[in-house]
Protein backbone atom coordinates (compact mmCIF):
# COMPACT_ATOMS: atom_id res chain seq x y z
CA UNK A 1 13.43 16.43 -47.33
CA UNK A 2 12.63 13.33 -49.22
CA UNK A 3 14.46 11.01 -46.28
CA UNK A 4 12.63 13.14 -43.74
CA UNK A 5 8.90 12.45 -45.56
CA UNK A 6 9.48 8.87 -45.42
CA UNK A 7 10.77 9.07 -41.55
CA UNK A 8 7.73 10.59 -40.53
CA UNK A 9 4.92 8.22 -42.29
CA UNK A 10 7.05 5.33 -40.66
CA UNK A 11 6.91 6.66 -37.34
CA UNK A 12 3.44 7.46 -37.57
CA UNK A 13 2.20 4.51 -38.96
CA UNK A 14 4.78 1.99 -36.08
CA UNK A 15 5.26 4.02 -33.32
CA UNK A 16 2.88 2.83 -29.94
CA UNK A 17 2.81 5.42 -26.93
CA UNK A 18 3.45 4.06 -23.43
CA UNK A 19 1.01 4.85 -20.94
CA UNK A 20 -0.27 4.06 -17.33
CA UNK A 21 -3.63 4.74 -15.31
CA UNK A 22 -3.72 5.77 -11.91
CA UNK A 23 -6.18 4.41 -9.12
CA UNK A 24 -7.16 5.14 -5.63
CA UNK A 25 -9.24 3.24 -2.66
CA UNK A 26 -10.56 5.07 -0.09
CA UNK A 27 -10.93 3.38 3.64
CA UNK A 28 -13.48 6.28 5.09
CA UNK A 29 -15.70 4.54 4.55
CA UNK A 30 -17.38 0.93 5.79
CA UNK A 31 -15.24 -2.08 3.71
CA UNK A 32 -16.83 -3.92 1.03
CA UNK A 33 -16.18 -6.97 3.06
CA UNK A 34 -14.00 -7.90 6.46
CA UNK A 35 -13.52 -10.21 8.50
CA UNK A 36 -14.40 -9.75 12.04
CA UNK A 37 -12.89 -10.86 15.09
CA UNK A 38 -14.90 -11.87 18.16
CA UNK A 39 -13.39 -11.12 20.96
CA UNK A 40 -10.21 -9.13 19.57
CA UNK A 41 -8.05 -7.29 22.27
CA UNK A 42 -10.62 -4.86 22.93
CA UNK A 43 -13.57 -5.67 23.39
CA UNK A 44 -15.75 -2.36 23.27
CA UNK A 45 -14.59 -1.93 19.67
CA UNK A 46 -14.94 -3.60 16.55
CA UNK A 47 -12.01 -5.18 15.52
CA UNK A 48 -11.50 -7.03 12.04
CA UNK A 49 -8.73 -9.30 10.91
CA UNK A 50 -8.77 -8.29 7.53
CA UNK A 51 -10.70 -5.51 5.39
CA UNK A 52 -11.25 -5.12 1.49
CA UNK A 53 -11.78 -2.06 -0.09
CA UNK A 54 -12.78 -1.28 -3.69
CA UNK A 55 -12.49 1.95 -5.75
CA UNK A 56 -14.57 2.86 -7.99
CA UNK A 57 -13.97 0.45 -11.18
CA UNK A 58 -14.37 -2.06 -8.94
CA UNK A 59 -10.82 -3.22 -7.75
CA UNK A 60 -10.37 -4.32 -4.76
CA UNK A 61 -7.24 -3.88 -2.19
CA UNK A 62 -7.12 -6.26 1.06
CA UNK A 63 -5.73 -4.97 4.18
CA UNK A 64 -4.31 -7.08 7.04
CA UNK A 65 -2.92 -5.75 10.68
CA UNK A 66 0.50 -6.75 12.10
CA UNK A 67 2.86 -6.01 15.05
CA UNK A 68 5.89 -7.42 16.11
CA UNK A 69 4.39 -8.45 19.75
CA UNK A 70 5.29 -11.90 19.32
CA UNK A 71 8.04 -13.80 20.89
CA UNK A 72 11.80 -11.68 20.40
CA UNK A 73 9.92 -9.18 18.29
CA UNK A 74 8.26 -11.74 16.05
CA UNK A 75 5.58 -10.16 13.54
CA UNK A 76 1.64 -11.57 14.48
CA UNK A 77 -1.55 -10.43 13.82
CA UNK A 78 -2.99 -7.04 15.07
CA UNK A 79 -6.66 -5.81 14.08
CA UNK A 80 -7.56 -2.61 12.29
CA UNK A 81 -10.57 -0.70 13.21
CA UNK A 82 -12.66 1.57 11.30
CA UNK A 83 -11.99 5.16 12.31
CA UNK A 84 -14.70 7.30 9.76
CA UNK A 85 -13.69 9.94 8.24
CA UNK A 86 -9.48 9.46 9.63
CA UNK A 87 -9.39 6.12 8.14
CA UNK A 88 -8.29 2.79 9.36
CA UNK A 89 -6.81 2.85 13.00
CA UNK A 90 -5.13 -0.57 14.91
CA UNK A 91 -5.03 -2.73 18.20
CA UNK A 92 -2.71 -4.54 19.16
CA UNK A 93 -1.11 -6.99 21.75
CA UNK A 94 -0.30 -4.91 25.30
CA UNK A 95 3.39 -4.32 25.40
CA UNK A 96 5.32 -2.67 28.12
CA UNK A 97 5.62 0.66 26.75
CA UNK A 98 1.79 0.73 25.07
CA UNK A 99 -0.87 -0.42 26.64
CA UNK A 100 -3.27 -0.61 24.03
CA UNK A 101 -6.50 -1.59 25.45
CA UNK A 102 -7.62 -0.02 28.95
CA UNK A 103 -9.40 -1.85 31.74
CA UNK A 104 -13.03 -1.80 30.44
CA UNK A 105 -12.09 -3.13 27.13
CA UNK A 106 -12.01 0.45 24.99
CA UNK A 107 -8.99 1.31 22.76
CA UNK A 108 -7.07 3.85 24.80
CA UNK A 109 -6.09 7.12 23.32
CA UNK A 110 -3.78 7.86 20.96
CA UNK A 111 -2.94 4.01 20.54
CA UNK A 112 -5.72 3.38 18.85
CA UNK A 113 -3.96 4.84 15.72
CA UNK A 114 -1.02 2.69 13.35
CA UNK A 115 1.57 3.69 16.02
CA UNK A 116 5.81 2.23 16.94
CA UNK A 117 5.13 2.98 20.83
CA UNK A 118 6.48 0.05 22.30
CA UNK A 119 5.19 -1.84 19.65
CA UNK A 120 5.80 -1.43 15.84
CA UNK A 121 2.51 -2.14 13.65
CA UNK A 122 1.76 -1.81 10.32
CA UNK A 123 -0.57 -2.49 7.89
CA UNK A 124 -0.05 -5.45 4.63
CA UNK A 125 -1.85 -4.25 1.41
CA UNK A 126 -2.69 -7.02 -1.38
CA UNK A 127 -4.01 -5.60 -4.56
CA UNK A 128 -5.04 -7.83 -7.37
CA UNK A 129 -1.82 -6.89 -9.46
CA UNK A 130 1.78 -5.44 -9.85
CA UNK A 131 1.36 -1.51 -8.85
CA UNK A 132 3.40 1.19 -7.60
CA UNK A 133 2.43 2.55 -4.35
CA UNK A 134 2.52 6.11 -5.34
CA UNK A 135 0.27 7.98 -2.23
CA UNK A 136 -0.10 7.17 1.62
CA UNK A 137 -3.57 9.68 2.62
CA UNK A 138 -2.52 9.93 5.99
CA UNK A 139 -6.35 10.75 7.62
CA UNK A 140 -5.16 11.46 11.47
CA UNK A 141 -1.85 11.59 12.89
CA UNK A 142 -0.61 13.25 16.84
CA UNK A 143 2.87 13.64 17.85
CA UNK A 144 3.95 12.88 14.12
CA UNK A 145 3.30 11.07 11.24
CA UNK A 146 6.91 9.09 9.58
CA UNK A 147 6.01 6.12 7.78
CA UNK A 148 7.95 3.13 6.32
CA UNK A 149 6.97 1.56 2.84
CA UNK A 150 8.24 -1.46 1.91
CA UNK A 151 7.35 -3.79 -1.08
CA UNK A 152 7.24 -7.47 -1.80
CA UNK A 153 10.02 -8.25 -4.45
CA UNK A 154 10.45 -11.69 -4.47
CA UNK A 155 9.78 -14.65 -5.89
CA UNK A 156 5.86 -15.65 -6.47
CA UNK A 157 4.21 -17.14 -3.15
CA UNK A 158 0.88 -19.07 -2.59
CA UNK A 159 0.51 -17.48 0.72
CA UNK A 160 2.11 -14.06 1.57
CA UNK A 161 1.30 -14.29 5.30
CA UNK A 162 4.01 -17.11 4.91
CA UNK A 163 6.71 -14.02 4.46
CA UNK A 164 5.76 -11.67 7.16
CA UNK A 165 4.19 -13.08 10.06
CA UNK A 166 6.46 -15.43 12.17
CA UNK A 167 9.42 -13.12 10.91
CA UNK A 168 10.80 -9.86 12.18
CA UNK A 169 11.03 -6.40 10.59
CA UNK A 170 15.16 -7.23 10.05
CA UNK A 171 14.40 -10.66 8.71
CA UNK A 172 11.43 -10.10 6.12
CA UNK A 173 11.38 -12.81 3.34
CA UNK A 174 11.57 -11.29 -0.39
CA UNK A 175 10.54 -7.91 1.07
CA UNK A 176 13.33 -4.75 0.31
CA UNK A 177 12.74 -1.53 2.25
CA UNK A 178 11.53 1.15 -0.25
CA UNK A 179 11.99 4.01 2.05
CA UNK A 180 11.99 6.14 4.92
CA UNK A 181 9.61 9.25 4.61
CA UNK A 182 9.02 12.23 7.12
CA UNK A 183 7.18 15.21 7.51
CA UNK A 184 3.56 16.19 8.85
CA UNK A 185 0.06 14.84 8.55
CA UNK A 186 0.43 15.58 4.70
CA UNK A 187 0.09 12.30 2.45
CA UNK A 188 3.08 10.84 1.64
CA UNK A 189 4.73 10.05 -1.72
CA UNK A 190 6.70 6.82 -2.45
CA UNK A 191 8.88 8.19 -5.50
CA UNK A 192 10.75 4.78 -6.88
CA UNK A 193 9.90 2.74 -9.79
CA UNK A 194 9.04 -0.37 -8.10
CA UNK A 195 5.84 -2.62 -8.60
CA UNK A 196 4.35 -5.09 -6.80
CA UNK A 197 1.35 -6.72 -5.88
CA UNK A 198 2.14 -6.12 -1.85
CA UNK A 199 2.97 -3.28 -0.03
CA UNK A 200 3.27 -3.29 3.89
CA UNK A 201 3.34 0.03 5.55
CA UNK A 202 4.39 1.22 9.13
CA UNK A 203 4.90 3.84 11.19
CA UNK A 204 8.56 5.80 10.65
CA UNK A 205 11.70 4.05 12.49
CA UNK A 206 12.05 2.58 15.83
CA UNK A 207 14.12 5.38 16.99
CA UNK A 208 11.37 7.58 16.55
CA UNK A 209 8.62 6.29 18.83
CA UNK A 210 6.24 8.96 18.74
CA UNK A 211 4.45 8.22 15.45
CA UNK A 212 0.80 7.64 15.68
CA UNK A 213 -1.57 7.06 12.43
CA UNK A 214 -4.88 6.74 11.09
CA UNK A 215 -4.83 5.90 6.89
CA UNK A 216 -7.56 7.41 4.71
CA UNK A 217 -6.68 5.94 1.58
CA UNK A 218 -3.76 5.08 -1.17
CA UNK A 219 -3.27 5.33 -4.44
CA UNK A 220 -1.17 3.32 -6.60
CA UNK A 221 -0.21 3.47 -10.09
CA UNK A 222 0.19 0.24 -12.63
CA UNK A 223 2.90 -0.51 -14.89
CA UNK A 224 3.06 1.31 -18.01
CA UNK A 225 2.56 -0.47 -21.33
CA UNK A 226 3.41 -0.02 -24.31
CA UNK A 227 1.25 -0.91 -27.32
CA UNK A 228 2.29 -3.38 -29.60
CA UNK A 229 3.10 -1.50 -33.28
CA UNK A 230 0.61 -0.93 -35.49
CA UNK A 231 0.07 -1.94 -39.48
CA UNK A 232 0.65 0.96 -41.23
CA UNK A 233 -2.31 1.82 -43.75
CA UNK A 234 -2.72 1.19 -47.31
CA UNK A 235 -2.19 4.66 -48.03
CA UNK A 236 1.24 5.36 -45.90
CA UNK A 237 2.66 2.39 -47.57
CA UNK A 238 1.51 3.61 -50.99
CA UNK A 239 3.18 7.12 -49.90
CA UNK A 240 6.13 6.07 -48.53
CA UNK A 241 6.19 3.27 -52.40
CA UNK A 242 5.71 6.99 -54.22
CA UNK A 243 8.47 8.77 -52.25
CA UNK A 244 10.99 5.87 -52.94
């Protein structure tokens, strides 16, 4: 009983709890800032190369468009559109099996979605530090909804643009596939213990070309911590003196 007294003042006077928080950004909304592109691939819409969002503490999360439309499937830049209440939608470059963009310049239905019709696109997320992707809020989806997460696990870059675009989906730099997930429109959970800083998302495989994608939102969750230990008090060090 004695050895048992003393074990439990020194564990509550040292031991630290580990804990993590838990934030989300919503993109049903206008973007706190973005930059827009004049004249995009269609020109009826409003098309932006980049958008930031921030949640409600104030941190922000920058989104960029991609497809591989380039040259032998090279990755270039796409633009995301603002869909309201279904999210963040995409153009891209014309391909032979998705014409994005109709004759009078509108966004032609349901390609203006994140879709891998012809095409694969996808959407690069920079957050301002290391965080697990936890949720995908999938905000509109038709035909279905798979989606591909991967993260950025390399070494630190100046310029992440410098990994992706240029590149193709088989030859990403410092990027390692986190997973494959299917279902319905419901939002999507990335269970893995990997953190990073970016996360690029696209519609589900190749294979399955019928994928098309509006995002609502994401939450991610950061690394847990653990306290350092704390000085036990006068009074636990005078108990644990009396018990010896």
């Amino acid at each position: 009983k004695l050895i048992n007294a003393i074990g439990a003042v020194m564990i509550a006077g040292f031991a630290g709890a580990a804990s993590a928080a838990t934030y989300s950004w919503s993109f049903t909304s206008t973007a706190t800032s973005h930059e827009y592109v004049t004249p995009g691939y269609a020109s009826q819409v409003y098309e932006y190369r980049s958008m930031t969002y921030q949640n409600g503490v104030g941190q922000s999360v920058k989104i960029q468009g991609l497809a591989n439309t380039g040259s032998n499937g090279a990755i270039e830049t796409a633009y995301l559109t603002y869909q309201g209440s279904s999210g963040l939608g995409m153009t891209s470059k014309d391909s032979t099996w998705n014409n994005e963009v109709d004759d009078s310049g509108q966004a032609t239905y349901p390609d203006h979605a994140m879709d891998n019709e012809g095409a694969m696109e996808g959407m690069l997320f920079s957050f301002g530090s290391e965080l697990n992707l936890s949720l995908v809020d999938i905000g509109w989806a038709t035909s279905d909804s798979d989606i591909t997460v991967y993260a950025y696990t390399g070494a630190s870059v100046a310029d992440i643009n410098s990994t992706v675009f240029g590149k193709t989906f088989s030859t990403l730099t410092g990027w390692t596939k986190i997973g494959d997930f299917t279902g319905n429109s419901d939002p999507r959970v990335t269970t893995n213990g990997t953190y990073s800083r970016y996360w690029l998302v696209t519609p589900g495989s190749s294979s399955d070309y019928k994928d098309y994608i509006k995002l609502a939102g994401v939450t991610a969750t950061t690394k847990p911590t653990t306290p350092p230990p704390a000085v036990p008090e006068p009074a636990s060090l005078a108990l644990i003196g009396t018990a010896l």
